[in-house]
PDB file of N, CA and C in Angstrom:
ATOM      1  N   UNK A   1     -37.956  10.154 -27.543  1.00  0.00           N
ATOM      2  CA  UNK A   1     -37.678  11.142 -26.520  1.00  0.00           C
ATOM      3  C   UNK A   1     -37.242  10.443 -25.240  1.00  0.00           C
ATOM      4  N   UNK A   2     -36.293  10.561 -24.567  1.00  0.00           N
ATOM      5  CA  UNK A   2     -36.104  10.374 -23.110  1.00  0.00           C
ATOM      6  C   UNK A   2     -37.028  11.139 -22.198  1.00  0.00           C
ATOM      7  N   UNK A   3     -37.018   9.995 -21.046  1.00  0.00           N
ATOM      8  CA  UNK A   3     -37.462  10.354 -20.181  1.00  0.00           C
ATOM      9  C   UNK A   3     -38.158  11.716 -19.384  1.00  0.00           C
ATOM     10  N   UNK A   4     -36.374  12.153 -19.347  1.00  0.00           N
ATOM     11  CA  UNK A   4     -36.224  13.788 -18.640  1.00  0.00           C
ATOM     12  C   UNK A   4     -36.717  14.606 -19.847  1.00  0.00           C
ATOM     13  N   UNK A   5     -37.081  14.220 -20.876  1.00  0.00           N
ATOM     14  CA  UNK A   5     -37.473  15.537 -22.021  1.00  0.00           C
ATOM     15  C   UNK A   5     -38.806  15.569 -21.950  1.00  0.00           C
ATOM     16  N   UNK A   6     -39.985  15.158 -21.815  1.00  0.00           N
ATOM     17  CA  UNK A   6     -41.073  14.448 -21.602  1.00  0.00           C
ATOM     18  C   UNK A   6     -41.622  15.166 -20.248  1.00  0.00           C
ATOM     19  N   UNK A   7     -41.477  14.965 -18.981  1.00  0.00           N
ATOM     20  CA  UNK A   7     -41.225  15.456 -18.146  1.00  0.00           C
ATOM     21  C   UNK A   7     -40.720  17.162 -17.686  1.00  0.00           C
ATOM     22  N   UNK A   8     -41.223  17.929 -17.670  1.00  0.00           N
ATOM     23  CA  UNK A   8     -40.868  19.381 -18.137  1.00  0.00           C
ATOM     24  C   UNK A   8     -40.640  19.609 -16.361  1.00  0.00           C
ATOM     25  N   UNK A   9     -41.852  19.649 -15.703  1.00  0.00           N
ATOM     26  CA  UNK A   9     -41.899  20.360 -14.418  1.00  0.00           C
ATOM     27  C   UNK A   9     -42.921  19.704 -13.156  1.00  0.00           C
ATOM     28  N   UNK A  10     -43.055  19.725 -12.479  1.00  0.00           N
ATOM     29  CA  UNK A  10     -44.202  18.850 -11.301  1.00  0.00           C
ATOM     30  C   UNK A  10     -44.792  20.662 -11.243  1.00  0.00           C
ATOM     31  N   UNK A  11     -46.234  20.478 -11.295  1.00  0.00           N
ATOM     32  CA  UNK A  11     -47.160  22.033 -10.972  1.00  0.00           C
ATOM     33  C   UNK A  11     -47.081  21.371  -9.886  1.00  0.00           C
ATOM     34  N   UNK A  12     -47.133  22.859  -8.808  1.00  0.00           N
ATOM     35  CA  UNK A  12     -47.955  22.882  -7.523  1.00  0.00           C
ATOM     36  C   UNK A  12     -48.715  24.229  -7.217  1.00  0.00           C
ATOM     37  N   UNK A  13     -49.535  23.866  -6.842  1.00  0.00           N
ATOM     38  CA  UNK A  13     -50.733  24.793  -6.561  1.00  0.00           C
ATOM     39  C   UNK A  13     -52.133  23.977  -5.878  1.00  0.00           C
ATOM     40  N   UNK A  14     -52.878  25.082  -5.219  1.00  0.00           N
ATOM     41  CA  UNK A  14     -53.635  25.052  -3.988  1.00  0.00           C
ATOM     42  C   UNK A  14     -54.184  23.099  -5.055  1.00  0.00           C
ATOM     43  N   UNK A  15     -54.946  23.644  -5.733  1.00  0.00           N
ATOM     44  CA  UNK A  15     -55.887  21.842  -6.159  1.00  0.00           C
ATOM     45  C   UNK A  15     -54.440  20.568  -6.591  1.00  0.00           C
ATOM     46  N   UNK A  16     -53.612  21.022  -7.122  1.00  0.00           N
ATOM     47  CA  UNK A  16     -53.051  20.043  -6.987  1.00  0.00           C
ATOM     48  C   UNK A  16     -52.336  18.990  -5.633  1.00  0.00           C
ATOM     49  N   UNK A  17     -52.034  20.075  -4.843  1.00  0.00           N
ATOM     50  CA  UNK A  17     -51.912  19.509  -3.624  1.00  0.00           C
ATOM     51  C   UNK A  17     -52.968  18.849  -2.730  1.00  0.00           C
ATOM     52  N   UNK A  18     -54.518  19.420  -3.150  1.00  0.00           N
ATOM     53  CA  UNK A  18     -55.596  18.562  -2.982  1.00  0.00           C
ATOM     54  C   UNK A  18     -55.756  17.479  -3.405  1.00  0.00           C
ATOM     55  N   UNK A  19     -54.969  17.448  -4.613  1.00  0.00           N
ATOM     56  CA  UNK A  19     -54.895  15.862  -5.818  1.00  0.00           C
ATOM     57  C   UNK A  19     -54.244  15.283  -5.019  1.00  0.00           C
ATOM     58  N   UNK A  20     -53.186  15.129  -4.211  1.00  0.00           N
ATOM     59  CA  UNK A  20     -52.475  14.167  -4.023  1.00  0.00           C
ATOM     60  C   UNK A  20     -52.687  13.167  -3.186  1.00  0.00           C
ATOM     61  N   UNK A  21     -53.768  13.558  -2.467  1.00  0.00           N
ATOM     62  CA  UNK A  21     -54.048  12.716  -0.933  1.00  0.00           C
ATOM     63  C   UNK A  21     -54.947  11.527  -1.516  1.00  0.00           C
ATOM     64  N   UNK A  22     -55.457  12.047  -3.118  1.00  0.00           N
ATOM     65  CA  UNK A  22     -56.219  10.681  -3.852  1.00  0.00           C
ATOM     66  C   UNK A  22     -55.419  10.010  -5.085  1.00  0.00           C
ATOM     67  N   UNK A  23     -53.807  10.084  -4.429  1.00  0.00           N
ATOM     68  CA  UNK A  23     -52.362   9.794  -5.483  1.00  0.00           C
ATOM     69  C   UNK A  23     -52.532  10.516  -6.984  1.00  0.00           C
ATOM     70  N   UNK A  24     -52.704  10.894  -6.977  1.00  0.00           N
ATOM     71  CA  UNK A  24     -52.589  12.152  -8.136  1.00  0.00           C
ATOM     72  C   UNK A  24     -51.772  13.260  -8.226  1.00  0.00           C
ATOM     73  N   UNK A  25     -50.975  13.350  -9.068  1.00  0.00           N
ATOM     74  CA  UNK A  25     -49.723  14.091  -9.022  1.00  0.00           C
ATOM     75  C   UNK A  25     -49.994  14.379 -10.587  1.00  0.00           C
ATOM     76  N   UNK A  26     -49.638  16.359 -10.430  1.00  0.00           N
ATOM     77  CA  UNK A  26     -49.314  16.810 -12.087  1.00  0.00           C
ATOM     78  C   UNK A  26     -47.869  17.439 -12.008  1.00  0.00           C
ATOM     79  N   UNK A  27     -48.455  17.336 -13.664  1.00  0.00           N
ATOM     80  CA  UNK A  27     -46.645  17.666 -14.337  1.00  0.00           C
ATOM     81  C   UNK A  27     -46.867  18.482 -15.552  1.00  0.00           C
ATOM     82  N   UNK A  28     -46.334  19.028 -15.746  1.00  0.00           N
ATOM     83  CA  UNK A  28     -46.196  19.673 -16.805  1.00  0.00           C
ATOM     84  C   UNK A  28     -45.246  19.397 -17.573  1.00  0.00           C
ATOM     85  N   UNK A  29     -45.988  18.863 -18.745  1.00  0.00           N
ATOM     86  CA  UNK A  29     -44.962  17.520 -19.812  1.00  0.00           C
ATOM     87  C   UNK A  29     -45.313  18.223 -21.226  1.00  0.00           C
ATOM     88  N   UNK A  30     -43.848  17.806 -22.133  1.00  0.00           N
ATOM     89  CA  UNK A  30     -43.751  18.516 -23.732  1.00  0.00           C
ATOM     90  C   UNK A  30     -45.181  18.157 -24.592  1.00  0.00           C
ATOM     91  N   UNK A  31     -45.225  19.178 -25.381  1.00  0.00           N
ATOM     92  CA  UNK A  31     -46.494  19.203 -26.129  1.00  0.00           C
ATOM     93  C   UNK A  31     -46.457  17.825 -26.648  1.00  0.00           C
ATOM     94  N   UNK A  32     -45.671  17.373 -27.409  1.00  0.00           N
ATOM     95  CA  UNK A  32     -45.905  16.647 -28.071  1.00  0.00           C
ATOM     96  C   UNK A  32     -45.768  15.011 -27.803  1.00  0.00           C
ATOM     97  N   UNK A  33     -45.607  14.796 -25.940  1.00  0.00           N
ATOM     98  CA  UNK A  33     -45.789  13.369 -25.654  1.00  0.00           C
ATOM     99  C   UNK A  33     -47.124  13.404 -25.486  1.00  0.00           C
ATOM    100  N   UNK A  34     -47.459  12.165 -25.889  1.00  0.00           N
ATOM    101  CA  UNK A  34     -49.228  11.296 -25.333  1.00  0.00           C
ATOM    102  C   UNK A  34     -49.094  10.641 -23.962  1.00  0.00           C
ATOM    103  N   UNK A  35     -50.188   9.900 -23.792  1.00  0.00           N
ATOM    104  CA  UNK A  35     -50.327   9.361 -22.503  1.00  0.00           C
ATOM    105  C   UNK A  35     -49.637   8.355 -22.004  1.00  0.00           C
ATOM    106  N   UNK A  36     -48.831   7.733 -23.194  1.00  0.00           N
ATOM    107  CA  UNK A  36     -48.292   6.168 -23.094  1.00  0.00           C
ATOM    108  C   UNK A  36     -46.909   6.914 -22.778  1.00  0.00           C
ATOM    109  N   UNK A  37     -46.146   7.758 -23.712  1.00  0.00           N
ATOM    110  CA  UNK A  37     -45.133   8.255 -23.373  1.00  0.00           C
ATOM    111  C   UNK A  37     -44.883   9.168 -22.020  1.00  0.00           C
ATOM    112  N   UNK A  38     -45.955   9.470 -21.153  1.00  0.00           N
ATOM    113  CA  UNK A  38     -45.848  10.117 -19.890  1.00  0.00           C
ATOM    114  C   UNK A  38     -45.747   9.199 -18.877  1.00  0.00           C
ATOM    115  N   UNK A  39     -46.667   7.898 -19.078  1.00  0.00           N
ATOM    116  CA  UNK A  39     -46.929   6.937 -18.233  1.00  0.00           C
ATOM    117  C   UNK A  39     -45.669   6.157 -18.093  1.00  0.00           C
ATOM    118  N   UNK A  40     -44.847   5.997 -19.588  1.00  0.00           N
ATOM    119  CA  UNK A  40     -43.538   5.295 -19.043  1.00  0.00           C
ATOM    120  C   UNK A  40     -42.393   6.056 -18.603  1.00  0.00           C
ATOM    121  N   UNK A  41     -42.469   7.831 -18.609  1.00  0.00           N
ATOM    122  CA  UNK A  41     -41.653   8.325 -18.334  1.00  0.00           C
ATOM    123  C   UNK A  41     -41.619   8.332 -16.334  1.00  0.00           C
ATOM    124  N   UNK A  42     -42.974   8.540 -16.404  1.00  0.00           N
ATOM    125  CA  UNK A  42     -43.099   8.648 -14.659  1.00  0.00           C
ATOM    126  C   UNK A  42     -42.774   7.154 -13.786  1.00  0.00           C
ATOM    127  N   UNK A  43     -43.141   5.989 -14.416  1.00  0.00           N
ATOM    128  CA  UNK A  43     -42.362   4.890 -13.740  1.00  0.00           C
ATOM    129  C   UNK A  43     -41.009   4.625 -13.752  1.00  0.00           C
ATOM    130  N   UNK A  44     -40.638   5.310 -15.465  1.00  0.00           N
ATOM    131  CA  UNK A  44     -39.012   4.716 -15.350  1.00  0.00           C
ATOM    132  C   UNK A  44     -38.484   6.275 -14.270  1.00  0.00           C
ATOM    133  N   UNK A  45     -38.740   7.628 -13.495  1.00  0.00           N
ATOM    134  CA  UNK A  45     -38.178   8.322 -13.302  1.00  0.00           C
ATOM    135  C   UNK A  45     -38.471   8.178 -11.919  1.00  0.00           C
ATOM    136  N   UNK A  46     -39.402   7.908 -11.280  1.00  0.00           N
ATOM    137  CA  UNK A  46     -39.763   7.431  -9.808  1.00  0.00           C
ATOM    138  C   UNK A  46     -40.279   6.248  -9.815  1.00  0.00           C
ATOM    139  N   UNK A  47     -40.089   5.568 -10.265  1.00  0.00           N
ATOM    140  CA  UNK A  47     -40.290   3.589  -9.575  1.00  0.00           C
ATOM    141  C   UNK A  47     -41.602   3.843  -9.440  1.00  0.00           C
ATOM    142  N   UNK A  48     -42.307   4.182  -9.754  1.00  0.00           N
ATOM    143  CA  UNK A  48     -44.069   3.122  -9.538  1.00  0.00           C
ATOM    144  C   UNK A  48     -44.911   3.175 -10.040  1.00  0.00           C
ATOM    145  N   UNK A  49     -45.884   2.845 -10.044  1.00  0.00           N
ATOM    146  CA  UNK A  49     -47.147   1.977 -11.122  1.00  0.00           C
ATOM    147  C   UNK A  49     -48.242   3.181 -11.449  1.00  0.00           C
ATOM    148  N   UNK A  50     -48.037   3.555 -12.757  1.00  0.00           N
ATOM    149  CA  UNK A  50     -49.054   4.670 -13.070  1.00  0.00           C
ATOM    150  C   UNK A  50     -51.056   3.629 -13.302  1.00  0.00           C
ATOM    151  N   UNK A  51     -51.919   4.444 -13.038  1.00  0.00           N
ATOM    152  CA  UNK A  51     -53.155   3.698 -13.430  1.00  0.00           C
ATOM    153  C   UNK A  51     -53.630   4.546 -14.458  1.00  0.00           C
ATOM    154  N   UNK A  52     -53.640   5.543 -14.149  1.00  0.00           N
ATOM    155  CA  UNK A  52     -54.583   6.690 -15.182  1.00  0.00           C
ATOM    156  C   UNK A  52     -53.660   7.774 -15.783  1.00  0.00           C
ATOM    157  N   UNK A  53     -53.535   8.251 -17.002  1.00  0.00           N
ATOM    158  CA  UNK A  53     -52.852   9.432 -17.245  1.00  0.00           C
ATOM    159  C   UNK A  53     -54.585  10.382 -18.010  1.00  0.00           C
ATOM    160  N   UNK A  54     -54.278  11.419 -17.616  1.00  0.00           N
ATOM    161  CA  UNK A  54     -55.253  12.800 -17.802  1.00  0.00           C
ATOM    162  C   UNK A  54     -54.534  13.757 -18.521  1.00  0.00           C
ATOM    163  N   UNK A  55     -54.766  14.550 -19.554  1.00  0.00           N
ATOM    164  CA  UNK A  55     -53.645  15.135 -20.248  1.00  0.00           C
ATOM    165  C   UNK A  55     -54.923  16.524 -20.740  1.00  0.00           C
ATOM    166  N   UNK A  56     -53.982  17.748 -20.393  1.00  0.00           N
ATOM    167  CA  UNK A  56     -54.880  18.996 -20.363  1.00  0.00           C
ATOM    168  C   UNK A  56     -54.072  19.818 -21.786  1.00  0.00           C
ATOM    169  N   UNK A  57     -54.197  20.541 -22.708  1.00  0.00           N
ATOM    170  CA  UNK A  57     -53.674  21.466 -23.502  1.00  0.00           C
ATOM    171  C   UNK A  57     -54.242  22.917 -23.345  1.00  0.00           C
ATOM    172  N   UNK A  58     -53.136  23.501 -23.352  1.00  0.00           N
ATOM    173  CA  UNK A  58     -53.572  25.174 -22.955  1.00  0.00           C
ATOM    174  C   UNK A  58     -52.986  26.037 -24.122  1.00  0.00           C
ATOM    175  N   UNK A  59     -54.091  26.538 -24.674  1.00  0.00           N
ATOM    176  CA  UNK A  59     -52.899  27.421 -25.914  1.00  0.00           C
ATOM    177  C   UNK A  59     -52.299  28.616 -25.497  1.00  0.00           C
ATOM    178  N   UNK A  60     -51.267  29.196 -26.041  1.00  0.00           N
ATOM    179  CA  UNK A  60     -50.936  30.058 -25.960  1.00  0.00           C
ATOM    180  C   UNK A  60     -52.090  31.319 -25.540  1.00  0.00           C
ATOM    181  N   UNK A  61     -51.540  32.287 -25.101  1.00  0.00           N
ATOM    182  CA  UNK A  61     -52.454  33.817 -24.731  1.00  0.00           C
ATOM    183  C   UNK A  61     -51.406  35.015 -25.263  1.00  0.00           C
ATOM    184  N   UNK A  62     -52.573  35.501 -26.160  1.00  0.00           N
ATOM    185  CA  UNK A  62     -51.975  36.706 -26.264  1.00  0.00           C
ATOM    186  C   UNK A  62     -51.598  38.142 -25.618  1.00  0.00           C
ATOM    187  N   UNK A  63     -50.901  38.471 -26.134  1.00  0.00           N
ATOM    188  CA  UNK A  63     -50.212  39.574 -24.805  1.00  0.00           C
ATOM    189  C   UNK A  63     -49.278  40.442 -25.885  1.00  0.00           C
ATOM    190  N   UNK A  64     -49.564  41.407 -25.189  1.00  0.00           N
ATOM    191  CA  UNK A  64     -49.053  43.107 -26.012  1.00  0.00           C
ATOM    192  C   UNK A  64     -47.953  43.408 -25.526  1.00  0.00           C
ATOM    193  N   UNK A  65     -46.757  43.624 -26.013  1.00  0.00           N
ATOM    194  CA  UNK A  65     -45.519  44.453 -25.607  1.00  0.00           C
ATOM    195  C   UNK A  65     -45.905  46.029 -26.347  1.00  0.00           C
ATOM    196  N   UNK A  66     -46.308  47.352 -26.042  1.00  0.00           N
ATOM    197  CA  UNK A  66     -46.490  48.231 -26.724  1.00  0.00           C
ATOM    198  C   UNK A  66     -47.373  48.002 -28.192  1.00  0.00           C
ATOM    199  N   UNK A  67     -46.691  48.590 -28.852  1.00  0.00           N
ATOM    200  CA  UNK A  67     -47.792  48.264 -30.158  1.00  0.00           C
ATOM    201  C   UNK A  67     -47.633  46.966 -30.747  1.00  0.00           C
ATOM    202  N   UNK A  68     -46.634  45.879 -30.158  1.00  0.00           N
ATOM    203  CA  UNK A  68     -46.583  44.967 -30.775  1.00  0.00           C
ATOM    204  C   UNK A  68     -47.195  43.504 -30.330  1.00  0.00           C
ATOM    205  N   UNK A  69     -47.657  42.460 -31.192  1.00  0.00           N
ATOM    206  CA  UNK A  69     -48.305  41.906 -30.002  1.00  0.00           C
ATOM    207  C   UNK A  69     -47.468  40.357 -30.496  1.00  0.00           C
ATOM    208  N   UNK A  70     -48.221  39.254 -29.564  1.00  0.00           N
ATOM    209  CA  UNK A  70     -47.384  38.385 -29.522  1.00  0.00           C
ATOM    210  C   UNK A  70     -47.937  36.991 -28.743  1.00  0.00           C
ATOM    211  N   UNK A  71     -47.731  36.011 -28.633  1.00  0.00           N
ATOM    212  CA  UNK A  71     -48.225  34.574 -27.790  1.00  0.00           C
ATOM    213  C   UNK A  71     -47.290  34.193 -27.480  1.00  0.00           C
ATOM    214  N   UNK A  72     -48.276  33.521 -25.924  1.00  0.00           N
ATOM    215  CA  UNK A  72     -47.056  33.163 -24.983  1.00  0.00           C
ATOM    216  C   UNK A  72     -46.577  31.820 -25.595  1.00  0.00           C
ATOM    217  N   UNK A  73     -46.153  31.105 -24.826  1.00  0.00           N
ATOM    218  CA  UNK A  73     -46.209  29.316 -25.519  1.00  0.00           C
ATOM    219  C   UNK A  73     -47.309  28.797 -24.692  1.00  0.00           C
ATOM    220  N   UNK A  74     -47.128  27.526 -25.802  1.00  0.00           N
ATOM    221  CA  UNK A  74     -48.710  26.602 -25.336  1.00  0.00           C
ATOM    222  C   UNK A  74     -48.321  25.864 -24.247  1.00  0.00           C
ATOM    223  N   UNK A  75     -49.003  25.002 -23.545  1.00  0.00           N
ATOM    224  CA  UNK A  75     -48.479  24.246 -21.940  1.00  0.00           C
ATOM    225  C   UNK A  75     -49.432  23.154 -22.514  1.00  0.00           C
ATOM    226  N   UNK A  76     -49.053  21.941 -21.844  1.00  0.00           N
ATOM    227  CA  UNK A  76     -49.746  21.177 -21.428  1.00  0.00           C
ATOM    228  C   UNK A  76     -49.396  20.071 -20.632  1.00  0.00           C
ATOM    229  N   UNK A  77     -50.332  19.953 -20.128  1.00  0.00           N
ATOM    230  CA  UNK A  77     -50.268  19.259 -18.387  1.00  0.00           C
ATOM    231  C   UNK A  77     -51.144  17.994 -18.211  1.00  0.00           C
ATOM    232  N   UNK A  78     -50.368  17.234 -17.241  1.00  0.00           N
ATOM    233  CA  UNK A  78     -50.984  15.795 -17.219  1.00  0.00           C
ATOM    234  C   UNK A  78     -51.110  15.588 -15.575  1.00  0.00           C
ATOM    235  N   UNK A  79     -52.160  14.793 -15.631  1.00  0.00           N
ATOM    236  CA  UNK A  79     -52.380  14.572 -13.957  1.00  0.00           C
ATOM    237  C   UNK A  79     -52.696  12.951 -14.214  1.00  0.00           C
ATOM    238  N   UNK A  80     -51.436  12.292 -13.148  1.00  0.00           N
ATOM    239  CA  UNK A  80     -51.171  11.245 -13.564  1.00  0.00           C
ATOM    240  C   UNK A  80     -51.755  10.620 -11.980  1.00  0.00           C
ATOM    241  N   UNK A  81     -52.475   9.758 -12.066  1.00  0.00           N
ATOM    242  CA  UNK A  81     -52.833   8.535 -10.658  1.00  0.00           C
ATOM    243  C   UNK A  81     -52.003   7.326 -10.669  1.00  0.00           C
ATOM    244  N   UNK A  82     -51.692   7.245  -9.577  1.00  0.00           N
ATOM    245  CA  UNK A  82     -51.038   5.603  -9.697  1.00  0.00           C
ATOM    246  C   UNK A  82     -52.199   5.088  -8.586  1.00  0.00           C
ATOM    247  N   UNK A  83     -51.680   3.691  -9.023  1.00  0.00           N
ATOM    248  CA  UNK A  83     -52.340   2.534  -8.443  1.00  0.00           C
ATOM    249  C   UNK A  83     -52.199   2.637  -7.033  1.00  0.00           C
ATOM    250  N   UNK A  84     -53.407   2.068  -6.793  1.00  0.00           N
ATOM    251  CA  UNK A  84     -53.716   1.858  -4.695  1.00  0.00           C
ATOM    252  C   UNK A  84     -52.296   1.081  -4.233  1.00  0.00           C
ATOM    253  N   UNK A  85     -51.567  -0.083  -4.765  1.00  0.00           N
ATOM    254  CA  UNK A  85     -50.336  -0.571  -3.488  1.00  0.00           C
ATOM    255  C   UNK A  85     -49.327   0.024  -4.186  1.00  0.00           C
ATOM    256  N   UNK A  86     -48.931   1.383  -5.231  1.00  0.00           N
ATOM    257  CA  UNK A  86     -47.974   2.304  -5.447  1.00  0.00           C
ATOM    258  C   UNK A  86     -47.594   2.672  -4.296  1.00  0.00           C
ATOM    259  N   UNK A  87     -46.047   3.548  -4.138  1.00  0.00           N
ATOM    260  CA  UNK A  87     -45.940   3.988  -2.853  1.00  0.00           C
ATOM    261  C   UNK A  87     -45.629   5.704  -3.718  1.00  0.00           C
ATOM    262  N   UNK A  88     -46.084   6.646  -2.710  1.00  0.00           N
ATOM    263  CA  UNK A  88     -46.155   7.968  -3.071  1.00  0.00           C
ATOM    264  C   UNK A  88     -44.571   8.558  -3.784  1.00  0.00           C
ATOM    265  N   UNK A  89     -45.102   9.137  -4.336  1.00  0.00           N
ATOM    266  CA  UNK A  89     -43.575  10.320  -4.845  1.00  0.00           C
ATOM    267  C   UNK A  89     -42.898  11.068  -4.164  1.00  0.00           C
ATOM    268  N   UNK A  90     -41.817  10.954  -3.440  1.00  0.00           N
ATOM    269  CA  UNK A  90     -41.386  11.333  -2.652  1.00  0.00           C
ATOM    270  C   UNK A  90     -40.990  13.217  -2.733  1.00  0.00           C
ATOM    271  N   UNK A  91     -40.768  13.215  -3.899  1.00  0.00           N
ATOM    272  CA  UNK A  91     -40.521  14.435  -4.492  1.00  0.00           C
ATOM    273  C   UNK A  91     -41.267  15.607  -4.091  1.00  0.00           C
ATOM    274  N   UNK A  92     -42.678  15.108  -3.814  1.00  0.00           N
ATOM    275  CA  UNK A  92     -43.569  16.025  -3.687  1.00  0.00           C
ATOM    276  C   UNK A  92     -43.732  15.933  -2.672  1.00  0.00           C
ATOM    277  N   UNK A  93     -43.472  15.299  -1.086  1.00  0.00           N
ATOM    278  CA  UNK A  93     -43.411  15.241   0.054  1.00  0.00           C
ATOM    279  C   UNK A  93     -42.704  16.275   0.976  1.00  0.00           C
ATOM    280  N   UNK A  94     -41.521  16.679   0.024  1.00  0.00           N
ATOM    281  CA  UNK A  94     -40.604  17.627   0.977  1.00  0.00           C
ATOM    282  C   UNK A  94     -41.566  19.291   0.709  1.00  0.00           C
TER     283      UNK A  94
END
């Protein structure tokens, strides 16, 4: 898988933006990368030194259109730390 496939979306919301001030940044990355494949996607896509990858799975929820019913898709999300002399993601600054 490349990089950009791996890599789905950066979440933001109220705790993640709490994450960041202790370099912790999430993403919402394809089901089917692991931790090694997130960790090299986020250095080769912003230049710097991952320490920890955290990786969450959410299944699908079901949900009714009229009588018919149905699941959403599954998510799963990684909250990645880099190292103390990393320099921040700029991405998430603006």
């Amino acid at each position: 898988m490349d990089a950009r496939d791996i890599i789905k979306r950066p979440v933001i919301t109220e705790r993640s933006t709490d994450l960041m001030a202790e370099k912790k940044y999430t993403f919402e990355v394809d089901v089917k990368a692991n931790k090694t494949q997130v960790k090299d996607a986020i250095e080769a896509i912003f230049g710097v030194k991952v320490e920890k990858v955290n990786i969450m799975n959410y299944q699908g929820k079901f949900k009714r259109m009229g009588k018919f019913g149905g699941y959403t898709n599954k998510r799963r999300k990684a909250i990645v730390k880099l190292t103390t002399d990393s320099q921040e993601i700029e991405f998430f600054e603006a």
